[in-house]
Protein backbone atom coordinates (compact mmCIF):
# COMPACT_ATOMS: atom_id res chain seq x y z
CA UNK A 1 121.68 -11.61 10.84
CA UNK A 2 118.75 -9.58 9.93
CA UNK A 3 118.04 -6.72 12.08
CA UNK A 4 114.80 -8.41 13.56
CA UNK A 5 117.22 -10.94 14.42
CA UNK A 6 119.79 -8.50 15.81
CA UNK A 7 116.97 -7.26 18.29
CA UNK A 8 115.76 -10.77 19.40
CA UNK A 9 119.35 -11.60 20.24
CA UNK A 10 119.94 -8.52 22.16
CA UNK A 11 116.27 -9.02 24.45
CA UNK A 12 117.28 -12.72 25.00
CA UNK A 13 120.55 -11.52 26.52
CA UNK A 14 119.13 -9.25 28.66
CA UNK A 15 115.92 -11.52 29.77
CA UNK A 16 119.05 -13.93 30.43
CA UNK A 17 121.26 -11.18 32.34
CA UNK A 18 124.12 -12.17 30.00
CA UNK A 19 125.40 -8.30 29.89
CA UNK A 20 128.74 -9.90 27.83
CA UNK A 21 126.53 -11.38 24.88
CA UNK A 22 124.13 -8.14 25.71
CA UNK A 23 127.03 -5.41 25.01
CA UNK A 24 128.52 -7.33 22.23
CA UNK A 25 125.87 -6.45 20.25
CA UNK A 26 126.52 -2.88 20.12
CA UNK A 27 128.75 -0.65 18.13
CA UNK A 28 131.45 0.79 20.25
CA UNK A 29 130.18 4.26 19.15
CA UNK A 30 126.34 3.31 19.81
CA UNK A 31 123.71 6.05 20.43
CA UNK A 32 121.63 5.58 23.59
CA UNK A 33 118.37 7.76 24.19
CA UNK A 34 117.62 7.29 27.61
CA UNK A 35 113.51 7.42 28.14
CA UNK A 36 112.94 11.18 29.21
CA UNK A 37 116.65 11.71 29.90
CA UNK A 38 119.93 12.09 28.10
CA UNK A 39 121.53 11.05 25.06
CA UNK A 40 124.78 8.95 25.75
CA UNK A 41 127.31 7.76 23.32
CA UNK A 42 129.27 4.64 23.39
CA UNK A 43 129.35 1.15 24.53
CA UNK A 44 131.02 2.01 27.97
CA UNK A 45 128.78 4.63 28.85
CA UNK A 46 126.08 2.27 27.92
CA UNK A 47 127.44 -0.77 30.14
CA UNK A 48 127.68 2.03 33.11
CA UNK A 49 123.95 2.56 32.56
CA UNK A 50 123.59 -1.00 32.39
CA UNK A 51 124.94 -1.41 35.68
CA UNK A 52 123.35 1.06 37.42
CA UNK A 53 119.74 -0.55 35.60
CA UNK A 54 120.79 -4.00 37.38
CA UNK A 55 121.42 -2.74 40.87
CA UNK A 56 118.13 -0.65 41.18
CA UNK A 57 115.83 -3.19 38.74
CA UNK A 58 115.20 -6.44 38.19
CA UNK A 59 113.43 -6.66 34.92
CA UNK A 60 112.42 -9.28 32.30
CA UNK A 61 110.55 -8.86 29.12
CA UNK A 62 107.71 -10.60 27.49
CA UNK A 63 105.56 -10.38 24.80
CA UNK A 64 107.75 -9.06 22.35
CA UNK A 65 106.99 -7.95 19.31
CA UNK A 66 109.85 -6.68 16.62
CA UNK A 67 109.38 -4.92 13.21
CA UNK A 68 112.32 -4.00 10.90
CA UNK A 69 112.31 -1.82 7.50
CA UNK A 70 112.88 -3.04 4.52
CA UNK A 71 116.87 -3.09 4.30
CA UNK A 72 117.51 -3.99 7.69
CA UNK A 73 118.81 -0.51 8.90
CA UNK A 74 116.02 0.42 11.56
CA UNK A 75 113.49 -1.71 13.18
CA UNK A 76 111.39 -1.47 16.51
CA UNK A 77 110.30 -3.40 19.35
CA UNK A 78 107.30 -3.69 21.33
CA UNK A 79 107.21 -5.36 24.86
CA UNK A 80 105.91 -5.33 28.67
CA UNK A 81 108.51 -5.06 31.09
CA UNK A 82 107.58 -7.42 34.46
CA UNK A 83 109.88 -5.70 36.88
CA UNK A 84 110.99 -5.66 40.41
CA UNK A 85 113.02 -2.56 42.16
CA UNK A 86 115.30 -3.61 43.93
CA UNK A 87 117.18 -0.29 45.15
CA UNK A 88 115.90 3.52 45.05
CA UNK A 89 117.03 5.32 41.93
CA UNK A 90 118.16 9.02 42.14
CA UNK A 91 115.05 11.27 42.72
CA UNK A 92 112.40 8.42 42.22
CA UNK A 93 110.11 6.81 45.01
CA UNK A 94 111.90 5.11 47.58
CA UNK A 95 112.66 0.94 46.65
CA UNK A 96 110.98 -1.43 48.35
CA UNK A 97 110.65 -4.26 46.66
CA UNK A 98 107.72 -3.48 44.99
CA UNK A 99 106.93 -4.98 41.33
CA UNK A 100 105.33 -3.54 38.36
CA UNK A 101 104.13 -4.32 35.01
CA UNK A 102 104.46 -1.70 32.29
CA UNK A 103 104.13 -1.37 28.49
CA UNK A 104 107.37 -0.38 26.60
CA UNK A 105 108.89 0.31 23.18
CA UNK A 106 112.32 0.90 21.55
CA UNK A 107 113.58 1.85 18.72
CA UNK A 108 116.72 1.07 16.89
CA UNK A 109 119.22 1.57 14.19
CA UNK A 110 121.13 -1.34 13.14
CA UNK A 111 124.56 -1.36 11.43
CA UNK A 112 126.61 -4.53 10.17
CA UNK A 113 124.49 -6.28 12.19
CA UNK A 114 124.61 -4.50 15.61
CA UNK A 115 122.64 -1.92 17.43
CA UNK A 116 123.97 1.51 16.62
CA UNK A 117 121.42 3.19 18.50
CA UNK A 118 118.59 2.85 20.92
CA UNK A 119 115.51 5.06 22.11
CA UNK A 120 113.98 3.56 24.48
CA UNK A 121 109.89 4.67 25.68
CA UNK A 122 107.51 4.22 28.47
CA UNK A 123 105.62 5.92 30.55
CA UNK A 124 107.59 6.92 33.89
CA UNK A 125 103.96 8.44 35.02
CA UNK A 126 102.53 4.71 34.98
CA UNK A 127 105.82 3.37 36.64
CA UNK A 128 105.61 5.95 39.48
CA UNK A 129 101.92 5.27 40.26
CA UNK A 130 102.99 1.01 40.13
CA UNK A 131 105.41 2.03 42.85
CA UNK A 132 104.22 4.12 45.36
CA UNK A 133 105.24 7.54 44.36
């Protein structure tokens, strides 16, 4: 699987909430940059972000757009998020159902055909203002 591939695989499991088919694709020791927070390592720590992302968000991506390098090791992805939240999120505005519609990015390394890290980007300014805050 190329890594273009890879990265369409992993957005169709999460458009499709399948967070089995969505984890599988990472290495256990993957590298998660979390937009304008932490780094986290590992698949469990990932699927405990994950988690926490599905309770306070409903999201779905569209307009994708993926670019890799030339031997498959790193590629990119371009996309809107269409979102709803759901529940309020640890010093953000308060949930209430409201929905927003923000431009996104990530970027990735791939290994044996699996994420091995993500960095994800947006801007939480725009995301704030969609809500309320």
């Amino acid at each position: 699987m190329s890594a273009a591939e890879t990265i369409r695989a992993y957005y169709d499991a999460f458009n499709r909430q399948d967070m089995d088919a969505f984890l599988a694709l990472l290495t256990d020791d993957v590298v998660h940059d979390i937009n304008q927070g932490e780094r986290q390592t590992g698949k469990d720590a990932f699927a405990r972000f994950m988690e926490h992302m599905n309770r306070c968000y409903r999201e779905t991506l569209t307009d994708m757009v993926i670019m890799e390098n030339a031997d498959g090791t790193r590629a990119a992805a371009e996309f809107v998020v269409n979102g709803e939240y759901l529940a309020s999120d640890e010093g953000l505005p308060e949930a209430r159902g409201q929905t927003y519609v923000l431009p996104a990015g990530a970027f990735f390394e791939i290994r044996d055909g699996k994420v091995a890290r993500i960095t994800n980007t947006y801007n939480l300014n725009d995301w704030i203002a969609q809500v309320g805050g």
